[in-house]
PDB file of N, CA and C in Angstrom:
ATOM      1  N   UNK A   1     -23.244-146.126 -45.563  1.00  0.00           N
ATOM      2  CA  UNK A   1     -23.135-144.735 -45.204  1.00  0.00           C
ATOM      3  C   UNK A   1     -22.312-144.003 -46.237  1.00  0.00           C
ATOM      4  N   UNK A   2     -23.134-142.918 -46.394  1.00  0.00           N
ATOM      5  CA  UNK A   2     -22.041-142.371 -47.774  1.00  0.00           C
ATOM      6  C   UNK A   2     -21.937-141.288 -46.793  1.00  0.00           C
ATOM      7  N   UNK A   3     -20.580-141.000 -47.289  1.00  0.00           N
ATOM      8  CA  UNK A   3     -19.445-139.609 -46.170  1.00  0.00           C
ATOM      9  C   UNK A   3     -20.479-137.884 -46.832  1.00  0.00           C
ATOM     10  N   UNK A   4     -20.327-137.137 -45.995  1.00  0.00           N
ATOM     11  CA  UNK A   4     -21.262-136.050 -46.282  1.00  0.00           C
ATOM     12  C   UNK A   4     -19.588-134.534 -46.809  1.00  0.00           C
ATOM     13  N   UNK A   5     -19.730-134.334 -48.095  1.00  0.00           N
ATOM     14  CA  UNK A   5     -18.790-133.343 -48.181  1.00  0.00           C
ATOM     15  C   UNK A   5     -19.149-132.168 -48.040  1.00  0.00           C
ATOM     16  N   UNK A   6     -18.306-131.342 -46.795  1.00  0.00           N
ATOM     17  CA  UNK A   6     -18.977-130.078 -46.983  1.00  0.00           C
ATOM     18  C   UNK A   6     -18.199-129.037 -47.490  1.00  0.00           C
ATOM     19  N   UNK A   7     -18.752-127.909 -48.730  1.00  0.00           N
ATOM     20  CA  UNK A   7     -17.624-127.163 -48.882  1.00  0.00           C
ATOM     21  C   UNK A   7     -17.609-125.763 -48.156  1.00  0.00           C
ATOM     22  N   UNK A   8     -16.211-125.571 -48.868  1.00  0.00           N
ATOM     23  CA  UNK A   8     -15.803-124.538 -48.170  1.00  0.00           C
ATOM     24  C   UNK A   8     -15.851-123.154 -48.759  1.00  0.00           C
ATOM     25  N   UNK A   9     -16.796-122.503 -48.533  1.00  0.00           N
ATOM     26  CA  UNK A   9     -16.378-120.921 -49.308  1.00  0.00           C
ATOM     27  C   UNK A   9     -15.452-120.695 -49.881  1.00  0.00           C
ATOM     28  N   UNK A  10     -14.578-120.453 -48.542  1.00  0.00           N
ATOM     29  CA  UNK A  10     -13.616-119.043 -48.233  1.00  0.00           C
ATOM     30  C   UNK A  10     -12.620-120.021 -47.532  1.00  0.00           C
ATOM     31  N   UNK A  11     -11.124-119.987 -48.284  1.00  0.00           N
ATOM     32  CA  UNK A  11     -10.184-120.002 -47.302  1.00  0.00           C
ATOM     33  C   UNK A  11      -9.358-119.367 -47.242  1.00  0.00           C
ATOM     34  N   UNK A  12      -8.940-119.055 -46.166  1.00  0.00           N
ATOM     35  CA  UNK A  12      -8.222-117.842 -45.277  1.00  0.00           C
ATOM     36  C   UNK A  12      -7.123-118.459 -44.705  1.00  0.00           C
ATOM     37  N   UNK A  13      -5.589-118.171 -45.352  1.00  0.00           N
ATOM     38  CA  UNK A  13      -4.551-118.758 -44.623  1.00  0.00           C
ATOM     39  C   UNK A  13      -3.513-117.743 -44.184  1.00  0.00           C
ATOM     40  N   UNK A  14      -4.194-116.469 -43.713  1.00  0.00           N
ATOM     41  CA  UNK A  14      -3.202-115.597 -43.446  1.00  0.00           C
ATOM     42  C   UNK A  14      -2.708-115.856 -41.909  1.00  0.00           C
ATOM     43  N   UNK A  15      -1.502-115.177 -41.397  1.00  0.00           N
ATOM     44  CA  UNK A  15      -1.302-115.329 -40.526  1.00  0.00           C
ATOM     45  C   UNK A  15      -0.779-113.951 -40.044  1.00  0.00           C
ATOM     46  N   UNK A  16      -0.748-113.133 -38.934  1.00  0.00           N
ATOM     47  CA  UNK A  16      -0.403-111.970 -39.149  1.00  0.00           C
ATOM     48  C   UNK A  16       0.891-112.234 -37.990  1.00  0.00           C
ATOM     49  N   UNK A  17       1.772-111.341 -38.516  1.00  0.00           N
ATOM     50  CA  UNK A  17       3.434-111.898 -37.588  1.00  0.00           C
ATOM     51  C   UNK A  17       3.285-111.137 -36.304  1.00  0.00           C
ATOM     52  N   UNK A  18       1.720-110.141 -36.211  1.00  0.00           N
ATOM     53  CA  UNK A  18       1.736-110.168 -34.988  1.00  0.00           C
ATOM     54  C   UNK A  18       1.435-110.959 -34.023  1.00  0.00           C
ATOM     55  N   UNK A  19       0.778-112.384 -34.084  1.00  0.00           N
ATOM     56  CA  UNK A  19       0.605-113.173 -33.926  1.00  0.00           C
ATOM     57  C   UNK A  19       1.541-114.252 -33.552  1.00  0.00           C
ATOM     58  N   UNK A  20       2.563-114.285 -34.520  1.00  0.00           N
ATOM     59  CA  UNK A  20       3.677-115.176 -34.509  1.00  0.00           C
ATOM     60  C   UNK A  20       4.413-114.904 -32.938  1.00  0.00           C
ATOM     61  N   UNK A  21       5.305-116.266 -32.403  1.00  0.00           N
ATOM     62  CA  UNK A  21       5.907-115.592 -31.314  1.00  0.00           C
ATOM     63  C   UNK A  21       7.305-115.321 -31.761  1.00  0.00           C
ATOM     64  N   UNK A  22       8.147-114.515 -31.671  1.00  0.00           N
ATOM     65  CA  UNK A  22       9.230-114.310 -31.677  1.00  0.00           C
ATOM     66  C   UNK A  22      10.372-113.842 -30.342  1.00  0.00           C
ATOM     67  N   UNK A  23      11.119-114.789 -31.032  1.00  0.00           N
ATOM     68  CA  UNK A  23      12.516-114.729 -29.948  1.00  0.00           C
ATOM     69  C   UNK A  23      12.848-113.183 -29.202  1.00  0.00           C
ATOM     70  N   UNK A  24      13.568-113.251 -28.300  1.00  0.00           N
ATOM     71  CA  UNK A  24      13.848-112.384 -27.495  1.00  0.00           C
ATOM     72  C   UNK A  24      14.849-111.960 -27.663  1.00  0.00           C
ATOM     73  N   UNK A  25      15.679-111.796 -29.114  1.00  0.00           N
ATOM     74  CA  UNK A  25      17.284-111.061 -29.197  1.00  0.00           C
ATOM     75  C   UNK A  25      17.219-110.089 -29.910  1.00  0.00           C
ATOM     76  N   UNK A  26      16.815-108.815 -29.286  1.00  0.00           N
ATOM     77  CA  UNK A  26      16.809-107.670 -29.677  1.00  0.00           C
ATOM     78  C   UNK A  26      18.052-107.068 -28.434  1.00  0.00           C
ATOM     79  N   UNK A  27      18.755-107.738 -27.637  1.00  0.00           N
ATOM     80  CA  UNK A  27      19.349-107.362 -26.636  1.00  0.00           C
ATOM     81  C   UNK A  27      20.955-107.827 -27.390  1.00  0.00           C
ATOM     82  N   UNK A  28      21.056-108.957 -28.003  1.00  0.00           N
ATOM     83  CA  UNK A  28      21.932-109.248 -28.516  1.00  0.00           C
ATOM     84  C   UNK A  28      22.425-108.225 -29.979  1.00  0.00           C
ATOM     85  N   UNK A  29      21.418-107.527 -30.579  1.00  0.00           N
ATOM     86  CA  UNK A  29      21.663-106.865 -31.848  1.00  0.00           C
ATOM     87  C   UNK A  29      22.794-105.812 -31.327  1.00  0.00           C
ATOM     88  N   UNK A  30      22.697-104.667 -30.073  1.00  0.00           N
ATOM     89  CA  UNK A  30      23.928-103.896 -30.181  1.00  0.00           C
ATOM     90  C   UNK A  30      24.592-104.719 -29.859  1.00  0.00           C
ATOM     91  N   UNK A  31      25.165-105.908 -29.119  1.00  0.00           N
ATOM     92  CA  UNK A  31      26.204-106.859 -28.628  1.00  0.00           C
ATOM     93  C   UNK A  31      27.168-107.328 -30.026  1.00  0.00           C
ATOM     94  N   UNK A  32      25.819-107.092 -30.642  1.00  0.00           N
ATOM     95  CA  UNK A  32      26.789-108.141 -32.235  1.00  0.00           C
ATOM     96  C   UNK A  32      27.241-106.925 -32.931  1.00  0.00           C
ATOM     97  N   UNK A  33      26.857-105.887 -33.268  1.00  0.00           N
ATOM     98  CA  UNK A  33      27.229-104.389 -33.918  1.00  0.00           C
ATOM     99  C   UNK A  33      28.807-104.303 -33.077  1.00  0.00           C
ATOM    100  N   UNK A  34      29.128-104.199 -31.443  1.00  0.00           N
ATOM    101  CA  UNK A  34      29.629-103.634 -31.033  1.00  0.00           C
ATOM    102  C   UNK A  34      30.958-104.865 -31.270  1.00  0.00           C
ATOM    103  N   UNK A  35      30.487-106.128 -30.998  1.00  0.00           N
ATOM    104  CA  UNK A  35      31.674-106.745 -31.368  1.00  0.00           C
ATOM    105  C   UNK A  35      32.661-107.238 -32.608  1.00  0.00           C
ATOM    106  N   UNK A  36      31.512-106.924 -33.823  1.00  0.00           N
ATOM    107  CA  UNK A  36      32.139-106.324 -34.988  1.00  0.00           C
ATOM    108  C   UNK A  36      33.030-105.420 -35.168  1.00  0.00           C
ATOM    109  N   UNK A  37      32.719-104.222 -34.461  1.00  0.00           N
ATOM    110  CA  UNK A  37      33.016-102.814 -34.796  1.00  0.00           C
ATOM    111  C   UNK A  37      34.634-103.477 -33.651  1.00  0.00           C
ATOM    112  N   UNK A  38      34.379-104.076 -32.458  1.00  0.00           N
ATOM    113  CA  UNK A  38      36.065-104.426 -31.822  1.00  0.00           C
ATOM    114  C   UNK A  38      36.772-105.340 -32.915  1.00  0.00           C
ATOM    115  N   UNK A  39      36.150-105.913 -33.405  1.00  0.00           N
ATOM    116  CA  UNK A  39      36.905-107.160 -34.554  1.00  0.00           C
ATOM    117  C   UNK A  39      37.648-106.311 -35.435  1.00  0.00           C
ATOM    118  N   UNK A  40      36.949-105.317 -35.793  1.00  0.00           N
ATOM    119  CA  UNK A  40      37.438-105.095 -37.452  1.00  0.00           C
ATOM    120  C   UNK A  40      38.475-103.129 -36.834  1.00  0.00           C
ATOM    121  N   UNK A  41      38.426-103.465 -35.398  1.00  0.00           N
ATOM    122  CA  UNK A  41      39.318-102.225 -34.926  1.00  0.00           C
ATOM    123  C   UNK A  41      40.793-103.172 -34.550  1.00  0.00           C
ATOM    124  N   UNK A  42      40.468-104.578 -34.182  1.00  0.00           N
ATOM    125  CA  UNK A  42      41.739-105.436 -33.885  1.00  0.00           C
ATOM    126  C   UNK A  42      42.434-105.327 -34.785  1.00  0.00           C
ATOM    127  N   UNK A  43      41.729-106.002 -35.860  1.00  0.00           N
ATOM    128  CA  UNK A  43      42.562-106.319 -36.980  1.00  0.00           C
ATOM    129  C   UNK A  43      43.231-105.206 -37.874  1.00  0.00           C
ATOM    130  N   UNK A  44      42.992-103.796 -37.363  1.00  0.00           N
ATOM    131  CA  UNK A  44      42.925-102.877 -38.603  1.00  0.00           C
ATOM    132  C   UNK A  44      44.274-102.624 -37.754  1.00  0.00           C
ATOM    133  N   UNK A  45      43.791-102.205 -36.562  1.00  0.00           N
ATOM    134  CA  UNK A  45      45.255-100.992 -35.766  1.00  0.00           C
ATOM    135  C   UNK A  45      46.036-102.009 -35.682  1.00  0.00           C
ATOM    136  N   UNK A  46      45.799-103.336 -35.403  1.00  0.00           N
ATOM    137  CA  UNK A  46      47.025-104.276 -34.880  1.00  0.00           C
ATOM    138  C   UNK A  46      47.867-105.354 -35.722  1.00  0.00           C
ATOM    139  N   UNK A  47      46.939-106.009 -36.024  1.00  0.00           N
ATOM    140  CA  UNK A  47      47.351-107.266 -37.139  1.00  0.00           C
ATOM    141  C   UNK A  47      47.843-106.797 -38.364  1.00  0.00           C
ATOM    142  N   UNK A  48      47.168-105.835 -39.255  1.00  0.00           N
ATOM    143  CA  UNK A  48      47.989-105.165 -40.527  1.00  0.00           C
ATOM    144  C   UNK A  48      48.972-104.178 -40.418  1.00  0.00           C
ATOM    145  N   UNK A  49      48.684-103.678 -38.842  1.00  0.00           N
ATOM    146  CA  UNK A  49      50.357-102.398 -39.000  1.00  0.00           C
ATOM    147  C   UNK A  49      50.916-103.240 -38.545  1.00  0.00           C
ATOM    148  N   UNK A  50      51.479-104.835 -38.256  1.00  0.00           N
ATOM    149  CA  UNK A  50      52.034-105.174 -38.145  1.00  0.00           C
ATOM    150  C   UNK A  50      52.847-104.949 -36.579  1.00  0.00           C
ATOM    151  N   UNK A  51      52.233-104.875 -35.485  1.00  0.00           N
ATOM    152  CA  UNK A  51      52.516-104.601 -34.336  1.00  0.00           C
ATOM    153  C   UNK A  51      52.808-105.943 -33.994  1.00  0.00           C
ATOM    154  N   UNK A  52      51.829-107.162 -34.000  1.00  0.00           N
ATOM    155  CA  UNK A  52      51.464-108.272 -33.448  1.00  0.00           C
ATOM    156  C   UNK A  52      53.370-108.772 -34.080  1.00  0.00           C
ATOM    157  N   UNK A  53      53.594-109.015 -35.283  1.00  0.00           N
ATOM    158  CA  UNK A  53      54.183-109.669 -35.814  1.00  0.00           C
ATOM    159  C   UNK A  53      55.949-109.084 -34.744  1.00  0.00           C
ATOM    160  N   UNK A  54      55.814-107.798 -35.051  1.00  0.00           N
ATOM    161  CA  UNK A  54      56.989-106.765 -34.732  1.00  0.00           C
ATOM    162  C   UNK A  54      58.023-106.905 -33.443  1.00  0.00           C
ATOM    163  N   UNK A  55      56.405-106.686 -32.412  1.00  0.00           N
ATOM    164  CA  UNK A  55      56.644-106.647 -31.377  1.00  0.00           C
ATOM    165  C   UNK A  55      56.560-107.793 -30.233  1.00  0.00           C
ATOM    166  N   UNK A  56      55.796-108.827 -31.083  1.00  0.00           N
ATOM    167  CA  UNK A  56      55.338-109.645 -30.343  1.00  0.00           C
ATOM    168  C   UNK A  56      54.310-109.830 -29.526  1.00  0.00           C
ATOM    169  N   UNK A  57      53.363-108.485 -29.503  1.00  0.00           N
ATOM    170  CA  UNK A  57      52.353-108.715 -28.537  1.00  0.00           C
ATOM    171  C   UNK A  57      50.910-109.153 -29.146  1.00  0.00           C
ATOM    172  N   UNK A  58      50.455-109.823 -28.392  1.00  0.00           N
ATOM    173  CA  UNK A  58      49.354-110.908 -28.673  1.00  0.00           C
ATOM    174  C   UNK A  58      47.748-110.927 -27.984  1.00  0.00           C
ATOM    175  N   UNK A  59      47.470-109.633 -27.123  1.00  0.00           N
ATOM    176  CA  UNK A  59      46.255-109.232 -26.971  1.00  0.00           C
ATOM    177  C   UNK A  59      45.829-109.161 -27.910  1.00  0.00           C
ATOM    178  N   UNK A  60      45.611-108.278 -28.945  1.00  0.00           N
ATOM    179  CA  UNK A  60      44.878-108.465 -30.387  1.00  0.00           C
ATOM    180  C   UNK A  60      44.014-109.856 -30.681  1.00  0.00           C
ATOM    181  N   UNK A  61      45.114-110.864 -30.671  1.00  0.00           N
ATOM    182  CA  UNK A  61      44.933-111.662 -30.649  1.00  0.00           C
ATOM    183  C   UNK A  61      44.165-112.534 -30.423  1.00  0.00           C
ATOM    184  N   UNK A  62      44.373-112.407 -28.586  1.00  0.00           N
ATOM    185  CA  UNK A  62      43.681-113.130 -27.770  1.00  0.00           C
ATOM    186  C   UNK A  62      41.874-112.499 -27.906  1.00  0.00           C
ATOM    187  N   UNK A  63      41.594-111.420 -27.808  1.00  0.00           N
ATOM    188  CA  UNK A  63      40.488-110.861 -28.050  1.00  0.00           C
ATOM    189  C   UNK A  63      39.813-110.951 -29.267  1.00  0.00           C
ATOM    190  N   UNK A  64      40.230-111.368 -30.406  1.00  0.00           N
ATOM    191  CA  UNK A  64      40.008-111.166 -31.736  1.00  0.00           C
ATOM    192  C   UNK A  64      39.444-112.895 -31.865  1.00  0.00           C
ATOM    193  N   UNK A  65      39.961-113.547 -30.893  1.00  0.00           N
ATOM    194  CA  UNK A  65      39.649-115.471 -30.765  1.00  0.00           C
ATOM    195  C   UNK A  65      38.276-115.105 -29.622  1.00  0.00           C
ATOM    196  N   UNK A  66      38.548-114.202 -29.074  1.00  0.00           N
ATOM    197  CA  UNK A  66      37.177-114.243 -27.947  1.00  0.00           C
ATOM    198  C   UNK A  66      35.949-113.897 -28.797  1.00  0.00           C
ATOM    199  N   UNK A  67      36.472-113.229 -29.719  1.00  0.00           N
ATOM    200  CA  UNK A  67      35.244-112.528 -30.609  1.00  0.00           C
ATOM    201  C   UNK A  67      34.775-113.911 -31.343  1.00  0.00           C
ATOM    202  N   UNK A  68      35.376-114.165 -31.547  1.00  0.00           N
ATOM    203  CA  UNK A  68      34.855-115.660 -32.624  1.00  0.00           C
ATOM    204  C   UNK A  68      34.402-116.583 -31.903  1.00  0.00           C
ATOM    205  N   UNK A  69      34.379-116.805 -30.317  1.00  0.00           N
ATOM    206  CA  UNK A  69      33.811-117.885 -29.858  1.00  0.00           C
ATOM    207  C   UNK A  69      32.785-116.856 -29.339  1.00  0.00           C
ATOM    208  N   UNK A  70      32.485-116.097 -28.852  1.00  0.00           N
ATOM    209  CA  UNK A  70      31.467-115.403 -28.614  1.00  0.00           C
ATOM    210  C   UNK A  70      30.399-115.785 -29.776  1.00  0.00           C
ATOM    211  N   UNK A  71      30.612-114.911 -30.786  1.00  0.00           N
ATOM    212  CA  UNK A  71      30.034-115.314 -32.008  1.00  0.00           C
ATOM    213  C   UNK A  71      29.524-116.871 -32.335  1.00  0.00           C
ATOM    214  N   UNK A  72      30.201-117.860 -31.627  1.00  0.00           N
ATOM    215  CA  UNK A  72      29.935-119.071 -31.970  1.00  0.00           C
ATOM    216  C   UNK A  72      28.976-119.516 -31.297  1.00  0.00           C
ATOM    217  N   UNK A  73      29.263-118.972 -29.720  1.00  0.00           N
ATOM    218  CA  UNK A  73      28.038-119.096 -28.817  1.00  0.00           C
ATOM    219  C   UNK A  73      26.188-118.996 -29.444  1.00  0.00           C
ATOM    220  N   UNK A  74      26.875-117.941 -29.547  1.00  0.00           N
ATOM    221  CA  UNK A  74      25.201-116.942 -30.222  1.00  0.00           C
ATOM    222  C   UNK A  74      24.971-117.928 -31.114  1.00  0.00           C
ATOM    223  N   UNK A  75      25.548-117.976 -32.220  1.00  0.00           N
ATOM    224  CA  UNK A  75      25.051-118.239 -33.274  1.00  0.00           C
ATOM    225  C   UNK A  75      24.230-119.996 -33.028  1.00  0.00           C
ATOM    226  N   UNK A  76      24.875-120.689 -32.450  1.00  0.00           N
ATOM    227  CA  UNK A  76      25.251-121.635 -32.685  1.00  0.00           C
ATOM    228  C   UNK A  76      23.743-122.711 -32.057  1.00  0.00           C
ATOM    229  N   UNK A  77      22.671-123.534 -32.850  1.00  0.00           N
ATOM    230  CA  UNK A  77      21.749-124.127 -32.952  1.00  0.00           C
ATOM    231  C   UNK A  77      21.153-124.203 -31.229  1.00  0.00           C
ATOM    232  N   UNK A  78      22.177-125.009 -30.766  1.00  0.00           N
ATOM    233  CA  UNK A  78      22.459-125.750 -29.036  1.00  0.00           C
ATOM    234  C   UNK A  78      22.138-124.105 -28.423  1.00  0.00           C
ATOM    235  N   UNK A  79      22.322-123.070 -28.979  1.00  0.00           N
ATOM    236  CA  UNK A  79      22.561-122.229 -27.241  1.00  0.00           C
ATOM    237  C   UNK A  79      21.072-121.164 -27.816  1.00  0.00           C
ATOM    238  N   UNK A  80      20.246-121.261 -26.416  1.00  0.00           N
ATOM    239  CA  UNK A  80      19.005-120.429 -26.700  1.00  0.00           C
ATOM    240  C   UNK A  80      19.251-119.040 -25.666  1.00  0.00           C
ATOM    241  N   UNK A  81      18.920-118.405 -27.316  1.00  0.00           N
ATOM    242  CA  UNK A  81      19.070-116.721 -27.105  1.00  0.00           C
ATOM    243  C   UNK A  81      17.815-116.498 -25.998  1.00  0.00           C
ATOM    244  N   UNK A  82      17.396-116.797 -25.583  1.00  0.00           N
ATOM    245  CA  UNK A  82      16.835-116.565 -24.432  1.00  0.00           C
ATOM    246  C   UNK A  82      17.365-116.410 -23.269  1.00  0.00           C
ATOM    247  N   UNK A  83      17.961-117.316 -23.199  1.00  0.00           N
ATOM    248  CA  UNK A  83      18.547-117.926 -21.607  1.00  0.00           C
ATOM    249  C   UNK A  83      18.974-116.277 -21.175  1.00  0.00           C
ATOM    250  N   UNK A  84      19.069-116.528 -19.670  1.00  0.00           N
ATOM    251  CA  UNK A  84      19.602-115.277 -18.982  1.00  0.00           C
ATOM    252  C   UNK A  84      21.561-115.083 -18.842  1.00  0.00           C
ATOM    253  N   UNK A  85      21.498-116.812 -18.637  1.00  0.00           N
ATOM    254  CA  UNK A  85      22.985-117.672 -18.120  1.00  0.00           C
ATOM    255  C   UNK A  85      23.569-117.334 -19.409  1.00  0.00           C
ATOM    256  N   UNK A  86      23.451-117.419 -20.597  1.00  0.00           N
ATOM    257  CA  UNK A  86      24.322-116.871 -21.812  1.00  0.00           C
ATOM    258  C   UNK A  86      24.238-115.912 -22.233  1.00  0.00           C
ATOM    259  N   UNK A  87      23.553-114.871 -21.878  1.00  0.00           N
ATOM    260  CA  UNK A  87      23.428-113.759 -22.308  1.00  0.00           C
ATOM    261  C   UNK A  87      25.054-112.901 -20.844  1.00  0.00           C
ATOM    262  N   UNK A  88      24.786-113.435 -19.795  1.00  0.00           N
ATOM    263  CA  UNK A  88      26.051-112.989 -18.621  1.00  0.00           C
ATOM    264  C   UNK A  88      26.954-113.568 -19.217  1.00  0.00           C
ATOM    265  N   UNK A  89      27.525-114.661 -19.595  1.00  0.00           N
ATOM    266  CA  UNK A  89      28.889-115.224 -20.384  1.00  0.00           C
ATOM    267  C   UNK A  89      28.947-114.229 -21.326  1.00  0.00           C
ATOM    268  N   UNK A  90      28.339-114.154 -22.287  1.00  0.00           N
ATOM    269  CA  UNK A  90      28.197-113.618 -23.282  1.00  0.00           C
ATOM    270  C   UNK A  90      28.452-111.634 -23.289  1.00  0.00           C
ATOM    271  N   UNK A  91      28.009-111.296 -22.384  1.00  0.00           N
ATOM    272  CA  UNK A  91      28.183-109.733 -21.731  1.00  0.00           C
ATOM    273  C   UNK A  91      30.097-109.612 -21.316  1.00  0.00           C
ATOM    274  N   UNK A  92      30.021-110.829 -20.058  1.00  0.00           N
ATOM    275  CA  UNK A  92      31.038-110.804 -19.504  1.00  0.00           C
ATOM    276  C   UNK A  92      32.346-110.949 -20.112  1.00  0.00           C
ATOM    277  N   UNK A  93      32.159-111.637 -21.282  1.00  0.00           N
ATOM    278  CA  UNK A  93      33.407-112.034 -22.133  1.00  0.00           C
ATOM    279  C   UNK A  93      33.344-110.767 -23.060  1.00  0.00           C
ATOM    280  N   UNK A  94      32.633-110.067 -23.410  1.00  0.00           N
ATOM    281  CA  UNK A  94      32.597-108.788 -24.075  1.00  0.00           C
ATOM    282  C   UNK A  94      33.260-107.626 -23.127  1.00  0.00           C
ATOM    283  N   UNK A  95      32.957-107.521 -21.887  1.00  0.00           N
ATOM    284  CA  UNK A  95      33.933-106.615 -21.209  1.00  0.00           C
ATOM    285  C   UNK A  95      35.474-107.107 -21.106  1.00  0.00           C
ATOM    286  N   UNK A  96      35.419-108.289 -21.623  1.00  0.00           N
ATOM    287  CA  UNK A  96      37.075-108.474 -20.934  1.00  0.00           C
ATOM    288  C   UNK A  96      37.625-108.299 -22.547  1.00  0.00           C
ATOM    289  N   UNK A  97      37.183-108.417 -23.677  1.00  0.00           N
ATOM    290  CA  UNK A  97      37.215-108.356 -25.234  1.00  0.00           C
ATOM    291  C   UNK A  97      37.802-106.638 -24.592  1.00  0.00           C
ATOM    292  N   UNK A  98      36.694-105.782 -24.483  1.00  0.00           N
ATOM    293  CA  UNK A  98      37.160-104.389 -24.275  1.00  0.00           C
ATOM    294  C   UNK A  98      38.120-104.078 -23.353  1.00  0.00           C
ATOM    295  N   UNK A  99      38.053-104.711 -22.203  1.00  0.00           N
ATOM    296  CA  UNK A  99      39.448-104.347 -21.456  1.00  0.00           C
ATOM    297  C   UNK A  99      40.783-104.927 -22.504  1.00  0.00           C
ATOM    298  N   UNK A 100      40.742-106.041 -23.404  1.00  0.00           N
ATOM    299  CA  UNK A 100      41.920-106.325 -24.263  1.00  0.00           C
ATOM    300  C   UNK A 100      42.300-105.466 -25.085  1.00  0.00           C
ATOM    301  N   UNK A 101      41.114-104.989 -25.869  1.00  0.00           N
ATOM    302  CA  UNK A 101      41.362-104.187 -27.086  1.00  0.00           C
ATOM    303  C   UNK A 101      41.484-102.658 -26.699  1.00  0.00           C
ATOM    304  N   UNK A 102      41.371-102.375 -25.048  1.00  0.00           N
ATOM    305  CA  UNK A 102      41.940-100.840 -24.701  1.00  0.00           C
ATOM    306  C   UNK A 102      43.280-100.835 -24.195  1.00  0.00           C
ATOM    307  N   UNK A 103      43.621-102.096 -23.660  1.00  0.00           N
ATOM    308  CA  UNK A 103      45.147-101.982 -23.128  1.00  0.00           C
ATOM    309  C   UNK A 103      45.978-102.339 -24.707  1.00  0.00           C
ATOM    310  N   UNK A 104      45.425-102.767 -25.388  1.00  0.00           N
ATOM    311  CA  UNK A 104      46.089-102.754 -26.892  1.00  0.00           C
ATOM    312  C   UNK A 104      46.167-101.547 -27.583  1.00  0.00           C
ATOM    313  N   UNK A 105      45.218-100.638 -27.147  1.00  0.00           N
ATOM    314  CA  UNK A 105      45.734 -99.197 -27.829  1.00  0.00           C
ATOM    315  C   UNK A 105      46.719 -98.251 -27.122  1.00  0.00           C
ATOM    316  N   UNK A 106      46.594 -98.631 -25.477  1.00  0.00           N
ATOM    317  CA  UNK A 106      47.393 -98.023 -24.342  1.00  0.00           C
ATOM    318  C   UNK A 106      49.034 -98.114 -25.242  1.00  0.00           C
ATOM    319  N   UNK A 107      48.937 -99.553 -25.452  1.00  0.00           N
ATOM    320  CA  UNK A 107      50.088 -99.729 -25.530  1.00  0.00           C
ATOM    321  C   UNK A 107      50.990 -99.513 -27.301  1.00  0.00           C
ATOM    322  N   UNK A 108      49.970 -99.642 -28.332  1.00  0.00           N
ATOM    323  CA  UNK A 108      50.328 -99.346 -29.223  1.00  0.00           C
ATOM    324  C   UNK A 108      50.931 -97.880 -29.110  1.00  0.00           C
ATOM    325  N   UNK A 109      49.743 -96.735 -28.804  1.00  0.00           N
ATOM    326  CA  UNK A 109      50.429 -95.451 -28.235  1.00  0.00           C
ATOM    327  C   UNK A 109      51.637 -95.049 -27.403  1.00  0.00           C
ATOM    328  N   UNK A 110      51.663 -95.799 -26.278  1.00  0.00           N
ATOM    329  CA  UNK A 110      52.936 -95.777 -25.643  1.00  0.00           C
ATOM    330  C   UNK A 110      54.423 -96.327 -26.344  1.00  0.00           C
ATOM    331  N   UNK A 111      54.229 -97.455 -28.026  1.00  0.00           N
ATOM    332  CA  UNK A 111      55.031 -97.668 -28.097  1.00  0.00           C
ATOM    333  C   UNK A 111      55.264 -97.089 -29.836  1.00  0.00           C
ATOM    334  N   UNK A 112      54.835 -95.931 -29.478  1.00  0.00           N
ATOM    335  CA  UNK A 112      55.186 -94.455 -30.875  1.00  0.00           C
ATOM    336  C   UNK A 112      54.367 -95.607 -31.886  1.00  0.00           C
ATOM    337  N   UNK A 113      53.150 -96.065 -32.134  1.00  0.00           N
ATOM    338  CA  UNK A 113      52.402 -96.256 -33.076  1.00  0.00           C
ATOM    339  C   UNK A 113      52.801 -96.256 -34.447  1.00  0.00           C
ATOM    340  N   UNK A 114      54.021 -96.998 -34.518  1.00  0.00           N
ATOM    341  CA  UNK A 114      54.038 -97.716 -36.053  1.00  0.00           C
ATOM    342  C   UNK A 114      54.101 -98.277 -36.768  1.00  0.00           C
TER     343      UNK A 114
END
C-alpha cells in the first residue's frame, strides 16, 4: 500500500481574538489603579514627611503591607481572577486599606501636618 498525499492549497492559521476566551478581570483594573493611587498617597503624605518615624504612628504602615499582599493575591499564579471568593477578600481588604489611609489623614491634620 503506498500512503496517498494530499495537498493542501491554502493554509489559513489565523485566529481572530474574538474567538479567543479571555479572563474575566476587567473588574480588578479600577481595584489595581485605585490601590496604587492609596500606595503612592501612603508613602508620599506619611513615610517621607516623616510622620511614621516622628510620631510613631504606624497605620501607613499597616495599610501600605495590605497593599502588597493584596497585590500578591491577584497577581499570584495559584489565585484565579475569576473566583467570586477572592474578588470579596480582595474588595474587603481594600475598604479597610481606605478606612486606614483616611484615619491617617484625620490624624496627620489634627496633628498640624508637618
Amino acid at each position: 500500500m503506498n500512503p496517498q498525499i494530499k495537498e493542501i492549497s491554502e493554509f489559513n492559521a489565523t485566529v481572530k481574538i474574538s474567538q479567543m476566551p479571555m479572563p474575566d478581570t476587567d473588574k480588578y483594573a479600577w481595584l489595581s489603579r485605585y490601590l496604587n493611587l492609596l500606595l503612592v498617597m501612603n508613602i508620599t503624605l506619611f513615610v517621607s514627611s516623616g510622620l511614621v518615624i516622628k510620631k510613631g504612628y504606624w497605620f501607613c504602615i499597616v495599610a501600605s503591607s495590605i497593599i502588597i499582599i493584596i497585590n500578591g493575591l491577584v497577581l499570584n499564579p495559584w489565585s484565579n481572577p475569576r473566583s467570586h471568593k477572592l474578588y470579596q477578600v480582595v474588595f474587603w481588604l481594600t475598604v479597610f486599606v481606605t478606612y486606614l489611609t483616611i484615619a491617617s489623614i484625620i490624624y496627620w491634620i489634627q496633628h498640624d501636618a508637618s
